[in-house]
PDB file of N, CA and C in Angstrom:
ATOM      1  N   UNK A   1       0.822  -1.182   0.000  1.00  0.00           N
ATOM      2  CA  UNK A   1       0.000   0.000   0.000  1.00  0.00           C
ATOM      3  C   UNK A   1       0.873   1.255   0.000  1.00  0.00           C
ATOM      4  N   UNK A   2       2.104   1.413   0.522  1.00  0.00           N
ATOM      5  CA  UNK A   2       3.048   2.222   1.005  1.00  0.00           C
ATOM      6  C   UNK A   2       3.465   2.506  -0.427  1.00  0.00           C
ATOM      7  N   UNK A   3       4.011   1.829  -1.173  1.00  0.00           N
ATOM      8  CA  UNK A   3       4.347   1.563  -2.721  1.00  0.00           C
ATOM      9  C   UNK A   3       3.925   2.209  -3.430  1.00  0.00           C
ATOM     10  N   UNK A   4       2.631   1.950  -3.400  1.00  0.00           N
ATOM     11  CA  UNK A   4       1.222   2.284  -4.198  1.00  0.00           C
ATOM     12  C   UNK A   4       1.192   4.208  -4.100  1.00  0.00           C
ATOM     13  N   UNK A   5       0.796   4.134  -2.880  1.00  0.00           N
ATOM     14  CA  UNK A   5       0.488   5.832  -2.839  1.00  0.00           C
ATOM     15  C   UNK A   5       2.016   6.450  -3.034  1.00  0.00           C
ATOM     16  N   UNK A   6       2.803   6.053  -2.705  1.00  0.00           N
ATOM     17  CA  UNK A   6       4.395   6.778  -2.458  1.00  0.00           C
ATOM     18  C   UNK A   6       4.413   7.119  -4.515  1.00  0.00           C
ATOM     19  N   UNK A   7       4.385   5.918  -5.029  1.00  0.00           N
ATOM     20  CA  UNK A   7       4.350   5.902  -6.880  1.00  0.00           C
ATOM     21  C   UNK A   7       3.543   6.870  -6.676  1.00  0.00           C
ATOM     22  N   UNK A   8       1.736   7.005  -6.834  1.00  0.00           N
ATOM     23  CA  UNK A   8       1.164   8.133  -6.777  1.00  0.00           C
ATOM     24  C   UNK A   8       1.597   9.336  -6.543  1.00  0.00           C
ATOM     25  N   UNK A   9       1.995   9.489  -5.540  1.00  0.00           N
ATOM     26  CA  UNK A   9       1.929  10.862  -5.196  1.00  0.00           C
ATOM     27  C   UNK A   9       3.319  11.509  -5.406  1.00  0.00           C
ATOM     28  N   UNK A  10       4.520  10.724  -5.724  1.00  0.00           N
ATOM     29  CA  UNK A  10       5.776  11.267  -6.386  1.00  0.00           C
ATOM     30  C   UNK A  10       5.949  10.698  -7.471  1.00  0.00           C
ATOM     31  N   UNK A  11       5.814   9.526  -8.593  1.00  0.00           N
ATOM     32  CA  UNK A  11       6.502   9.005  -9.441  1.00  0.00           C
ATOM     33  C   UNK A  11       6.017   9.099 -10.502  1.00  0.00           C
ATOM     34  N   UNK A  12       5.021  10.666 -11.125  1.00  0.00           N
ATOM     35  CA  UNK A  12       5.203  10.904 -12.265  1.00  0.00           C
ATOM     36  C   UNK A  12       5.357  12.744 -12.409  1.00  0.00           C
ATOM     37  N   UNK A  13       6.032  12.971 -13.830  1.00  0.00           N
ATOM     38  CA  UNK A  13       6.924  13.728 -14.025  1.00  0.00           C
ATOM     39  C   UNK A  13       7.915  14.260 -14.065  1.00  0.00           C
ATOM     40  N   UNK A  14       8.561  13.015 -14.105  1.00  0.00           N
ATOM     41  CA  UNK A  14      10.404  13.054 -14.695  1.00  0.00           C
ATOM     42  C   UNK A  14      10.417  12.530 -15.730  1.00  0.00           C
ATOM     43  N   UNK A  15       9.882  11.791 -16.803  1.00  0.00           N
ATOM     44  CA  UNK A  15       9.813  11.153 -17.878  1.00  0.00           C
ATOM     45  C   UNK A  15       8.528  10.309 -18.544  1.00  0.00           C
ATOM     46  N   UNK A  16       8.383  10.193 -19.531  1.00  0.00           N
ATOM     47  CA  UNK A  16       7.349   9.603 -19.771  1.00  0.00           C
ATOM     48  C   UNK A  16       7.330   7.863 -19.895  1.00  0.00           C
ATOM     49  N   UNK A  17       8.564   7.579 -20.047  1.00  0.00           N
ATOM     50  CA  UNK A  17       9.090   6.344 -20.568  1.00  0.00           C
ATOM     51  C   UNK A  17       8.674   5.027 -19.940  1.00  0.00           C
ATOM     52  N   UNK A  18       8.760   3.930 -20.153  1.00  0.00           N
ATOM     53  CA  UNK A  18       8.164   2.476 -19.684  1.00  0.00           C
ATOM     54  C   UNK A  18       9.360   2.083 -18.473  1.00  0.00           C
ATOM     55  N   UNK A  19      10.709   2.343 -18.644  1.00  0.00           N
ATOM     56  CA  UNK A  19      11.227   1.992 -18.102  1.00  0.00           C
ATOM     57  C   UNK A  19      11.275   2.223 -16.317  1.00  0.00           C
ATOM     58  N   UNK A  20      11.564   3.583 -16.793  1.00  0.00           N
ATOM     59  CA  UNK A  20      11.780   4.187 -15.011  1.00  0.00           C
ATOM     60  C   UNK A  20      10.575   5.533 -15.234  1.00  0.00           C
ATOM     61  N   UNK A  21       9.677   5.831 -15.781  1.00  0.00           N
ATOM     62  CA  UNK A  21       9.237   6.977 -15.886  1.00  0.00           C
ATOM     63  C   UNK A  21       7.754   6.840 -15.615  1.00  0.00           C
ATOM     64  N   UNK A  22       7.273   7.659 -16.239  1.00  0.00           N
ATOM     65  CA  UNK A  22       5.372   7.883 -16.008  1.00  0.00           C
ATOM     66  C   UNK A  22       5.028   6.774 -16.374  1.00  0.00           C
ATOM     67  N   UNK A  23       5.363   5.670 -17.451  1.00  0.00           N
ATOM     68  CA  UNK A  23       4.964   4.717 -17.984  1.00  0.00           C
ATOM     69  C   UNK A  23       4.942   3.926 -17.299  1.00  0.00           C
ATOM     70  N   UNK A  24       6.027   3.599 -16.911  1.00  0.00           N
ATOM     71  CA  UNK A  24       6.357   2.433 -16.305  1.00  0.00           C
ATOM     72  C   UNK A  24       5.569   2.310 -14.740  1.00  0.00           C
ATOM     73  N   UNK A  25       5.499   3.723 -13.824  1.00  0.00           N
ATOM     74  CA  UNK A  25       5.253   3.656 -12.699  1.00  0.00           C
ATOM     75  C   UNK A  25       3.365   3.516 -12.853  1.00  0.00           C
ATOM     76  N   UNK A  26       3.064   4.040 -13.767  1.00  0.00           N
ATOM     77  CA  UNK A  26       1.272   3.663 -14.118  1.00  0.00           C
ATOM     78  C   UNK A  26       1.043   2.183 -13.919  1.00  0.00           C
ATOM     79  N   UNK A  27       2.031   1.017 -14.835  1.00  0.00           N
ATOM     80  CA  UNK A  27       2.094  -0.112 -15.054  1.00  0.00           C
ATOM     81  C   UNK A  27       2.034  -0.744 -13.606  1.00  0.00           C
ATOM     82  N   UNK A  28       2.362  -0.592 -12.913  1.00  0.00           N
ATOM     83  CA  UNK A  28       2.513  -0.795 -11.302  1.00  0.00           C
ATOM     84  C   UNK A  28       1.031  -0.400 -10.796  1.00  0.00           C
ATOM     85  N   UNK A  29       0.426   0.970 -10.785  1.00  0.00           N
ATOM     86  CA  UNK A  29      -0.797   0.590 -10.815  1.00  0.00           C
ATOM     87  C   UNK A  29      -1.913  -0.152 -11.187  1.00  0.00           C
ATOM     88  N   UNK A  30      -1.525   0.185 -12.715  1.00  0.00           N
ATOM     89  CA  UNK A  30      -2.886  -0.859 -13.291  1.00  0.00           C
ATOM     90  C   UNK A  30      -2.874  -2.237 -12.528  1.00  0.00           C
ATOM     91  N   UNK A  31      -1.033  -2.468 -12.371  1.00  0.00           N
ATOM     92  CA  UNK A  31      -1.698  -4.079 -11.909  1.00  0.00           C
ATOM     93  C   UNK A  31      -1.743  -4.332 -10.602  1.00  0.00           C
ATOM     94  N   UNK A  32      -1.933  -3.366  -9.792  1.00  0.00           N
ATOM     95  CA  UNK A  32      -2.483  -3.254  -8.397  1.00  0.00           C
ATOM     96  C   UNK A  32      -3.565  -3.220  -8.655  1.00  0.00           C
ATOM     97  N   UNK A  33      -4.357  -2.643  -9.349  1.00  0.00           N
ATOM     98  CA  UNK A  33      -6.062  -2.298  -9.814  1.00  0.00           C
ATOM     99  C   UNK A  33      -6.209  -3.984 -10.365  1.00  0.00           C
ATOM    100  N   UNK A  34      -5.980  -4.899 -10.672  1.00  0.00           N
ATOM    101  CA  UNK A  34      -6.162  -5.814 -11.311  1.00  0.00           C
ATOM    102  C   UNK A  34      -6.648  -6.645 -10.090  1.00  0.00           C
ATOM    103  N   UNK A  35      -5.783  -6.459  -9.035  1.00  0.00           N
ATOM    104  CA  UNK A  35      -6.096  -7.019  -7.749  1.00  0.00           C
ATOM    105  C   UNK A  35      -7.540  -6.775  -6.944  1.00  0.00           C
ATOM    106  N   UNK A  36      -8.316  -7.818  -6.579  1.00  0.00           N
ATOM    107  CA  UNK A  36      -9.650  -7.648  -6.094  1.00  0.00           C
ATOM    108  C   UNK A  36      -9.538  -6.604  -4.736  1.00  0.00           C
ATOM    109  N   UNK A  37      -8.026  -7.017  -3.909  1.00  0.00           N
ATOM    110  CA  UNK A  37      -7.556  -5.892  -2.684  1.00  0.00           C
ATOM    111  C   UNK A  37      -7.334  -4.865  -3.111  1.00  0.00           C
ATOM    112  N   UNK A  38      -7.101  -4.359  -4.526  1.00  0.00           N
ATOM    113  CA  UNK A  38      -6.669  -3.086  -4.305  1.00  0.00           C
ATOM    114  C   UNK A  38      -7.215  -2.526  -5.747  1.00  0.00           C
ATOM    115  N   UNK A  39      -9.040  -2.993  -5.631  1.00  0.00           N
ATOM    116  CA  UNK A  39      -9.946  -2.076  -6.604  1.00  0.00           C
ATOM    117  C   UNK A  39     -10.198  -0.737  -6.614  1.00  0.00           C
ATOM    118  N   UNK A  40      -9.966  -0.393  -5.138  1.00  0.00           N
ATOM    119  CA  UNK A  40     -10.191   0.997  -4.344  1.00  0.00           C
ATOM    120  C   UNK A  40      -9.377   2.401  -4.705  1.00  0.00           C
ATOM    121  N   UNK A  41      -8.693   1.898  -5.951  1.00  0.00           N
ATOM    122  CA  UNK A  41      -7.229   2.424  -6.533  1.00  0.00           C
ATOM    123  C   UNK A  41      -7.605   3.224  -7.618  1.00  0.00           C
ATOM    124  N   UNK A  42      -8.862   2.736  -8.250  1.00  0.00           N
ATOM    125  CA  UNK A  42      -9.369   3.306  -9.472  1.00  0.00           C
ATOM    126  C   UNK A  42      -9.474   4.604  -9.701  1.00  0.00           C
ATOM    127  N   UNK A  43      -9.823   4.975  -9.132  1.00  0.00           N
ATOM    128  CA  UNK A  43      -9.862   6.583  -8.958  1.00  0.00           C
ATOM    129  C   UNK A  43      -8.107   7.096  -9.465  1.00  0.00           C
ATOM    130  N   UNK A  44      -7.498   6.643  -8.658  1.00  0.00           N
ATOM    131  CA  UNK A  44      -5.912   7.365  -8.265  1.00  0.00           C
ATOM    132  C   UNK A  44      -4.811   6.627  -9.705  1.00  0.00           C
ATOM    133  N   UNK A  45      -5.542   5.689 -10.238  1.00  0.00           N
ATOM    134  CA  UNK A  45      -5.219   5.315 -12.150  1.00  0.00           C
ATOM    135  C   UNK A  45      -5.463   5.933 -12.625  1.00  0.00           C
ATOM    136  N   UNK A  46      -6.726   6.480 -13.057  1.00  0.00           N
ATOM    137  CA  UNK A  46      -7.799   6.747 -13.803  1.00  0.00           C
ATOM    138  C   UNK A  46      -7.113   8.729 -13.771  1.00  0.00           C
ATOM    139  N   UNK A  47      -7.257   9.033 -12.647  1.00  0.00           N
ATOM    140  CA  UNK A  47      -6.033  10.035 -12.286  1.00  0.00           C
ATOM    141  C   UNK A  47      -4.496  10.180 -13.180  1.00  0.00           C
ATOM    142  N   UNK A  48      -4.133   9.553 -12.641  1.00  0.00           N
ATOM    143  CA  UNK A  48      -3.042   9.381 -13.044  1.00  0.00           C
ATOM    144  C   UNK A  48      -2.626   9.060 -14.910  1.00  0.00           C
ATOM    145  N   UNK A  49      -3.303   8.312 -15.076  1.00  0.00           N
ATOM    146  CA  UNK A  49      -3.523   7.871 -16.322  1.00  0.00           C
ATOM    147  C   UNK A  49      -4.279   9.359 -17.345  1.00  0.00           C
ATOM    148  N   UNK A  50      -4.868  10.261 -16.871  1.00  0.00           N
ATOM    149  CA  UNK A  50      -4.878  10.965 -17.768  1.00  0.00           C
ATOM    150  C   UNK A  50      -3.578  12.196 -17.565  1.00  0.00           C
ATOM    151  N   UNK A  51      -3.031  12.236 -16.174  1.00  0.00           N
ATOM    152  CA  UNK A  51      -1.726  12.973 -16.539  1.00  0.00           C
ATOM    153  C   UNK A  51      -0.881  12.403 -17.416  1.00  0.00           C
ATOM    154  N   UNK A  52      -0.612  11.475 -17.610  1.00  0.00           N
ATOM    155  CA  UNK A  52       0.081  11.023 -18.705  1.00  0.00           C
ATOM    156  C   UNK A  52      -0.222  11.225 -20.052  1.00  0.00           C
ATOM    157  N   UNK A  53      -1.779  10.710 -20.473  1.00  0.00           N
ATOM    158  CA  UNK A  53      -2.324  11.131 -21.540  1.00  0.00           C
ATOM    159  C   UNK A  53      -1.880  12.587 -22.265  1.00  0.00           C
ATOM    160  N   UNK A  54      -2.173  13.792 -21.057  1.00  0.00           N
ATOM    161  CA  UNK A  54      -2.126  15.211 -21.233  1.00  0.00           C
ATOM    162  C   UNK A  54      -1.064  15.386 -21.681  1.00  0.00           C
ATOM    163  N   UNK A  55       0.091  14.717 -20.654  1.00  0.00           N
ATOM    164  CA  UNK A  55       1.128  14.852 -21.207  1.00  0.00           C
ATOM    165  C   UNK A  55       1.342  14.240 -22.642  1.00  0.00           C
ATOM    166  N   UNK A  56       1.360  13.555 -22.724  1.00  0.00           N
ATOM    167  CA  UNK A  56       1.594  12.967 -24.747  1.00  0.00           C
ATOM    168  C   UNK A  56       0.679  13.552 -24.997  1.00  0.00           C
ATOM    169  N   UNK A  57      -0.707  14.094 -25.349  1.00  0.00           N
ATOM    170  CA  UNK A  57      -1.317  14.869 -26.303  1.00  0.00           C
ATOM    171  C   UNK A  57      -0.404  15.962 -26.289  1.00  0.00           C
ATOM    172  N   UNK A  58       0.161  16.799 -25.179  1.00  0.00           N
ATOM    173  CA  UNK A  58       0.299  17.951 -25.376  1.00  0.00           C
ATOM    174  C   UNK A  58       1.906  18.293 -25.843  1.00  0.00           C
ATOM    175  N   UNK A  59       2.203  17.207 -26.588  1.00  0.00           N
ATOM    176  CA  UNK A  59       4.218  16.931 -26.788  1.00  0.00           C
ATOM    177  C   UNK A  59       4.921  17.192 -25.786  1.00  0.00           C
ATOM    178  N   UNK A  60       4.499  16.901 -24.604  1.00  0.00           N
ATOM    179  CA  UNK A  60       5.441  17.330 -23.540  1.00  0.00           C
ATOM    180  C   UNK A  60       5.836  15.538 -23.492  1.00  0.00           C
ATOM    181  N   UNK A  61       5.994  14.981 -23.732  1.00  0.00           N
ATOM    182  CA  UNK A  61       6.385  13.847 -23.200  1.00  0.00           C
ATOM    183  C   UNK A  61       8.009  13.567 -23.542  1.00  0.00           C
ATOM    184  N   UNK A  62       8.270  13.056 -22.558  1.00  0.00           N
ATOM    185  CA  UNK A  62      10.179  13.032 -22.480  1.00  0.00           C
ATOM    186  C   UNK A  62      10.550  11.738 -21.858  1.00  0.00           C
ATOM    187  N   UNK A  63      12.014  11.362 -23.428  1.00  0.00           N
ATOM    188  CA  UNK A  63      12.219   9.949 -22.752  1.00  0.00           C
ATOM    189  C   UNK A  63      12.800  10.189 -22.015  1.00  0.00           C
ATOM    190  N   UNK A  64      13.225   8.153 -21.610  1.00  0.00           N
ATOM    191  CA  UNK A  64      14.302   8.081 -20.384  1.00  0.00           C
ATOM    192  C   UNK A  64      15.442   8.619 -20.511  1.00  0.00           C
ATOM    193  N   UNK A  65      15.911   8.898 -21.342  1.00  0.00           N
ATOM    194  CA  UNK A  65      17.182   9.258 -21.774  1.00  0.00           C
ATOM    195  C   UNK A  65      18.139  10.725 -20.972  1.00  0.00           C
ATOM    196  N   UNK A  66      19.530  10.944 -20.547  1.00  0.00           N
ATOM    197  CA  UNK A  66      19.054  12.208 -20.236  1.00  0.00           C
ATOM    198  C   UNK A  66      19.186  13.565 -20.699  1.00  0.00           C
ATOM    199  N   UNK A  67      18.452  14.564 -20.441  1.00  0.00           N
ATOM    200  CA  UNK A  67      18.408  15.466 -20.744  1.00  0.00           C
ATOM    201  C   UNK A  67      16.817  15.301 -21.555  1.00  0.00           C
ATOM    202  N   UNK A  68      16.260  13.955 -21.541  1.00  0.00           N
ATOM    203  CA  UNK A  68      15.144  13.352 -22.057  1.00  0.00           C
ATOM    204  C   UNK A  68      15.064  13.328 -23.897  1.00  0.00           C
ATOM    205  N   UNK A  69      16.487  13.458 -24.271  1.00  0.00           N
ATOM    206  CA  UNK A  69      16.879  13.278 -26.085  1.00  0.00           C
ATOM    207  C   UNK A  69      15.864  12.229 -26.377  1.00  0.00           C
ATOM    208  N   UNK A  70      15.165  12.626 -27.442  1.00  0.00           N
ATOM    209  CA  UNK A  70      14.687  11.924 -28.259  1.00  0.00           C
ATOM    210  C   UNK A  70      15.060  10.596 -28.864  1.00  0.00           C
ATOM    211  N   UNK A  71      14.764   9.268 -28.769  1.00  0.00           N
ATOM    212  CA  UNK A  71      14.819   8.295 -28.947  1.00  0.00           C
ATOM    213  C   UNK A  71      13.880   6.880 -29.639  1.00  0.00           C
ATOM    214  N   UNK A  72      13.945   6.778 -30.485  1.00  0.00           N
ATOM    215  CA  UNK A  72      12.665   5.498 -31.175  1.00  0.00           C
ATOM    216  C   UNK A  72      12.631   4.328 -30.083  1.00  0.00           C
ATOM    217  N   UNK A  73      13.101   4.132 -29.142  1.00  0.00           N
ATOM    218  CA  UNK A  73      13.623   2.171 -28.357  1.00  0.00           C
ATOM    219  C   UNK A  73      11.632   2.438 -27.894  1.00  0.00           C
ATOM    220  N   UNK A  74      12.187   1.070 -27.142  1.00  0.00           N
ATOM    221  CA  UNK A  74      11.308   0.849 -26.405  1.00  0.00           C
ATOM    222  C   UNK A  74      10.844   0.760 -25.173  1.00  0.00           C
ATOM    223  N   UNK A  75      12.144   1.030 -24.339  1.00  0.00           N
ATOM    224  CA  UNK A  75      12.042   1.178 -22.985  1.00  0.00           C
ATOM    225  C   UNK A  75      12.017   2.384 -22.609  1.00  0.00           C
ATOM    226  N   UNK A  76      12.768   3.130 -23.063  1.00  0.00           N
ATOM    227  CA  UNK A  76      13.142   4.319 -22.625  1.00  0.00           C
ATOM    228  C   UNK A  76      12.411   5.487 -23.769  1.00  0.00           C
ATOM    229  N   UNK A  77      12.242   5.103 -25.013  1.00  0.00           N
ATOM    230  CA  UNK A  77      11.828   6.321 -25.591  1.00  0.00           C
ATOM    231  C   UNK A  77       9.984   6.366 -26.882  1.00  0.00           C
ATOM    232  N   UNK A  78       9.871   6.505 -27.740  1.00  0.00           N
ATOM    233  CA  UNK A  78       8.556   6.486 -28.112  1.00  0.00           C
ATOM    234  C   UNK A  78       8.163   5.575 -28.289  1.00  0.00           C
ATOM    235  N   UNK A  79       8.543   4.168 -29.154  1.00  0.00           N
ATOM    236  CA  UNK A  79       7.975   3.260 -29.067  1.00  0.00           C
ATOM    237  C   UNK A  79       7.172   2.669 -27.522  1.00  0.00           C
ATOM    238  N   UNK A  80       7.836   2.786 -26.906  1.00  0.00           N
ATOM    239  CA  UNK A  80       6.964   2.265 -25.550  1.00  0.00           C
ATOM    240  C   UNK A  80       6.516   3.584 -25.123  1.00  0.00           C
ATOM    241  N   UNK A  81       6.559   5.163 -25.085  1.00  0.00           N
ATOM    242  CA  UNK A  81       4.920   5.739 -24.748  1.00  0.00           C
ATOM    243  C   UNK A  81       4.253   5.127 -25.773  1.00  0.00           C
ATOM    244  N   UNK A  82       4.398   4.937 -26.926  1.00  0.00           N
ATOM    245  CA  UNK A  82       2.739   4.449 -27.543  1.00  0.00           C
ATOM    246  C   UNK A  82       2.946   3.030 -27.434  1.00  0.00           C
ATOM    247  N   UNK A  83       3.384   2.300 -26.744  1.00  0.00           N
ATOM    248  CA  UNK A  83       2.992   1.134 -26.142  1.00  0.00           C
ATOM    249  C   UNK A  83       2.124   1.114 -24.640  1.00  0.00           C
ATOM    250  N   UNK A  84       2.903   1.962 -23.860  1.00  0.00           N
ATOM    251  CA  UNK A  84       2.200   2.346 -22.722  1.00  0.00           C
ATOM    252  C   UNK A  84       0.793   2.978 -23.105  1.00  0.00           C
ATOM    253  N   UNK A  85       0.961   4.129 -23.685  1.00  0.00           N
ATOM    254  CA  UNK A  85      -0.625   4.315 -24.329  1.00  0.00           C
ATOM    255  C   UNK A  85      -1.876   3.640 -24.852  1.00  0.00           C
ATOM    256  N   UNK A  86      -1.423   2.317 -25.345  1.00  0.00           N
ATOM    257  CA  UNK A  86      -2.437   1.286 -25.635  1.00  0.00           C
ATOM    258  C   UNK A  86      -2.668   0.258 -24.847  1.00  0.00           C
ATOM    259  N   UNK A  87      -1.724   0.339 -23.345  1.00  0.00           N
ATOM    260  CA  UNK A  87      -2.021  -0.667 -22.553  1.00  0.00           C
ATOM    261  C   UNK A  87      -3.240   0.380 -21.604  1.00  0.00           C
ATOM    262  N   UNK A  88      -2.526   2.134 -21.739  1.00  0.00           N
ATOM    263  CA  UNK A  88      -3.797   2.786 -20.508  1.00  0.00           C
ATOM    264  C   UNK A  88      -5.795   2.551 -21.604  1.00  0.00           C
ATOM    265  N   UNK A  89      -5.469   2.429 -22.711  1.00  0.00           N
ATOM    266  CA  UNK A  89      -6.887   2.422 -23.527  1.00  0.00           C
ATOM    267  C   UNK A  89      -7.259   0.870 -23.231  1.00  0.00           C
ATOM    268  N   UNK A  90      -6.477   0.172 -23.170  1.00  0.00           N
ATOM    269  CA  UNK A  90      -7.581  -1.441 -23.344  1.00  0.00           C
ATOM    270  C   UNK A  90      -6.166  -2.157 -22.134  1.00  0.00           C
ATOM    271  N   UNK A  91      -6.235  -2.203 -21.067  1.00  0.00           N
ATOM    272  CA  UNK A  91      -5.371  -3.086 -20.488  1.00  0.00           C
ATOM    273  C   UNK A  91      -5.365  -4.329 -20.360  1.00  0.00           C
ATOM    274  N   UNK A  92      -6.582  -4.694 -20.464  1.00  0.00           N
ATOM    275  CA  UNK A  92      -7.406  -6.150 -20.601  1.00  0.00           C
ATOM    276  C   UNK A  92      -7.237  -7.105 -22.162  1.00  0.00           C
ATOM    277  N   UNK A  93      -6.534  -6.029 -23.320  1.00  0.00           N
ATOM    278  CA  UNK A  93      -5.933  -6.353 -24.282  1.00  0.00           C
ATOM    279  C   UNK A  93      -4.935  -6.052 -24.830  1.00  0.00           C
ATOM    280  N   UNK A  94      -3.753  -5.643 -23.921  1.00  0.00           N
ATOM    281  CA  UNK A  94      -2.414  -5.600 -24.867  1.00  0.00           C
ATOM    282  C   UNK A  94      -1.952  -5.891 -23.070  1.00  0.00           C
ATOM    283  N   UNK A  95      -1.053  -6.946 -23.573  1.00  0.00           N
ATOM    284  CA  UNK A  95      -0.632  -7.555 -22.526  1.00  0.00           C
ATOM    285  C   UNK A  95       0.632  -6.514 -21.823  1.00  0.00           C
ATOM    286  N   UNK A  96       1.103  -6.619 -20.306  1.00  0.00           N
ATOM    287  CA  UNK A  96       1.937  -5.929 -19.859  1.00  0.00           C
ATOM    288  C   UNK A  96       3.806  -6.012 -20.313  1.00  0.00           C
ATOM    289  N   UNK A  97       3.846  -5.936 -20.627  1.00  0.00           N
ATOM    290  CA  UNK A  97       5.624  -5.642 -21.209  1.00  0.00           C
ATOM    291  C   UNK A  97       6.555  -6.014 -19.994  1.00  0.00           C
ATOM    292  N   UNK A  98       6.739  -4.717 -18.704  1.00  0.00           N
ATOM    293  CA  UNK A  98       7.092  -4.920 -18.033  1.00  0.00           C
ATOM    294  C   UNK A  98       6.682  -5.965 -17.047  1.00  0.00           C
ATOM    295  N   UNK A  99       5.685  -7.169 -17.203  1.00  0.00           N
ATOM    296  CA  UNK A  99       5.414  -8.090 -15.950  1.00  0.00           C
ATOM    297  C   UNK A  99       5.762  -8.998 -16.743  1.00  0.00           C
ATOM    298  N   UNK A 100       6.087  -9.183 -18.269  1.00  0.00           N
ATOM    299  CA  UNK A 100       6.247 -10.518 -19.027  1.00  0.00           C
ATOM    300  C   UNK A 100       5.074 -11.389 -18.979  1.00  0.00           C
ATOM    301  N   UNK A 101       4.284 -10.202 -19.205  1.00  0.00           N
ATOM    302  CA  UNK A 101       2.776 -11.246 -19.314  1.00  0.00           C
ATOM    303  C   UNK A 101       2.414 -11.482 -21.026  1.00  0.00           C
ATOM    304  N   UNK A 102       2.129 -12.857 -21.127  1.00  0.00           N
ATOM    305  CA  UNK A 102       2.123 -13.807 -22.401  1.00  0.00           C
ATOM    306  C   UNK A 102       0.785 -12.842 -23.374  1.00  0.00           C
ATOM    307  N   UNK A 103       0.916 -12.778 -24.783  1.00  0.00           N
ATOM    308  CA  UNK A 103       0.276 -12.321 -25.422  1.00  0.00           C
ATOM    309  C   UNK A 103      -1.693 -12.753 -24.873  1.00  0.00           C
ATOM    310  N   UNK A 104      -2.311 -11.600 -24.685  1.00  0.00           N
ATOM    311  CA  UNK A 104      -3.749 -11.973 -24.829  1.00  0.00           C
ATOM    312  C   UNK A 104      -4.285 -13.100 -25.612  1.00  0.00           C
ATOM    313  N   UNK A 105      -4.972 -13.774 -25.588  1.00  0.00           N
ATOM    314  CA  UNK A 105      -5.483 -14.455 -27.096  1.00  0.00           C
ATOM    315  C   UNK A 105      -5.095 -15.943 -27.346  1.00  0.00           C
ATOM    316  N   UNK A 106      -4.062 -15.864 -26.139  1.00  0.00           N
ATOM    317  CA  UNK A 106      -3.259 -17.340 -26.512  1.00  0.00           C
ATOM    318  C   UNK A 106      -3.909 -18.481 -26.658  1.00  0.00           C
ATOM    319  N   UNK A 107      -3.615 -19.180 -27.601  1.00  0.00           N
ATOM    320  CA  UNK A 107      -4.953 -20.306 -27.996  1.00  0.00           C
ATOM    321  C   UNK A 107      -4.619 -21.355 -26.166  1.00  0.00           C
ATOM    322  N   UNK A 108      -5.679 -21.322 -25.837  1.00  0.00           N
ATOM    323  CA  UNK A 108      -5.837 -22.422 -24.755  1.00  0.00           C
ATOM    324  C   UNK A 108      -5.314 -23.615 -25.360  1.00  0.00           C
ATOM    325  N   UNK A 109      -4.310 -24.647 -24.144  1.00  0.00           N
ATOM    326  CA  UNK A 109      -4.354 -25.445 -24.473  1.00  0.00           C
ATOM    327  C   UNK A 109      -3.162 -26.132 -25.284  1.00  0.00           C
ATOM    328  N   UNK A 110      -2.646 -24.964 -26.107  1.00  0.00           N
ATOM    329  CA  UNK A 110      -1.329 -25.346 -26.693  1.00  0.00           C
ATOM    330  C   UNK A 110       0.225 -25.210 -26.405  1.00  0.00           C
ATOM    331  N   UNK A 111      -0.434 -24.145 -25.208  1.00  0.00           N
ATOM    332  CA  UNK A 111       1.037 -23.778 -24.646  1.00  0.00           C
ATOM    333  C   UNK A 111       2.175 -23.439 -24.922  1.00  0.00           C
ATOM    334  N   UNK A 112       1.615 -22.094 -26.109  1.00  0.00           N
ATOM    335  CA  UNK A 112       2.159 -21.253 -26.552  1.00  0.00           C
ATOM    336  C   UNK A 112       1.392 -20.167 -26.779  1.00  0.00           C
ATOM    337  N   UNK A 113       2.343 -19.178 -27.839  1.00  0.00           N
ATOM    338  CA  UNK A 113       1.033 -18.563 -27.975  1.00  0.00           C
ATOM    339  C   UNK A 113       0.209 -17.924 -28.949  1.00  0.00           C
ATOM    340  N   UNK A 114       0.191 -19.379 -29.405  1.00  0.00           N
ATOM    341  CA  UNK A 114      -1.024 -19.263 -30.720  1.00  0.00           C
ATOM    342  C   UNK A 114      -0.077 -18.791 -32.452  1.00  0.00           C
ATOM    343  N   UNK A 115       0.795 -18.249 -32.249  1.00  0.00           N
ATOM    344  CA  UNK A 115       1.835 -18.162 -33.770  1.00  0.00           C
ATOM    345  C   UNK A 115       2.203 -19.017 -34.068  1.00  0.00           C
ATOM    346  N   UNK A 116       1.684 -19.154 -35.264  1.00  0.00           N
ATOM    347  CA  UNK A 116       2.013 -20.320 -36.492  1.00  0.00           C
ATOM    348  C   UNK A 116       3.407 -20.472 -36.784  1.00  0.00           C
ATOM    349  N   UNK A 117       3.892 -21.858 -36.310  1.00  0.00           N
ATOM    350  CA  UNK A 117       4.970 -22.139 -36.838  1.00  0.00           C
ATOM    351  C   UNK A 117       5.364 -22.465 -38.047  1.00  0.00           C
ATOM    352  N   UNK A 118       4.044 -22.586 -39.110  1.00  0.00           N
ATOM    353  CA  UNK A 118       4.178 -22.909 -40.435  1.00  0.00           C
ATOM    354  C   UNK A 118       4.980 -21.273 -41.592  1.00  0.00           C
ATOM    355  N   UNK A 119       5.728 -21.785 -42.481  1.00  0.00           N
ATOM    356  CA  UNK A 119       6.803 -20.679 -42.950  1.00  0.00           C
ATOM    357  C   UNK A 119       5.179 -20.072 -43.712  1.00  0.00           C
TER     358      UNK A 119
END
């Protein structure tokens, strides 16, 4: 719980990025919110999640990098805000990056996940 509000209430606006930044510290929420103990959170996502938004609509968004240089990767620079961005629109369908959670969709049963090994 200590975690939770401490991320809240300091751990966005130094960067936007997945790694160490707004991205990444949201990701920590959502999947506290995922938890039946800690539904009570919604509010303080939902919060949070549109400071981030504001921030990328409004080009303020800055990678990990420093001095926050512009970067294509994925941890640290745009590719993962607009990865992070499509996990805050549907979280329930683009799986988490940072928890190494297995693609949505995975065919039951085969124990993988679901990509055709045929060329």
């Amino acid at each position: 719980m200590v975690a939770l509000a401490t991320t809240s209430a300091k751990g966005f606006g130094n960067n936007s990025s997945l790694c160490h930044g707004d991205l990444g510290n949201l990701e920590l929420l959502l999947a506290a919110q995922a938890r039946p103990e800690y539904r009570t959170w919604a509010r303080e996502v939902e919060r949070d999640s549109a400071r981030v938004i504001d921030g990328v609509e409004s080009g303020a968004w800055k990678s990990g990098l420093p001095e926050g240089v512009w970067t294509p990767g994925l941890m640290v620079g745009l590719a993962g805000v607009g990865y992070g961005m499509l996990r805050i629109a549907a979280p329930d369908r683009v799986p988490s990056l940072l928890s190494l959670a297995p693609p949505v969709g995975a065919w039951p049963g085969r124990g993988d996940t679901g990509a055709s090994r045929e060329p």
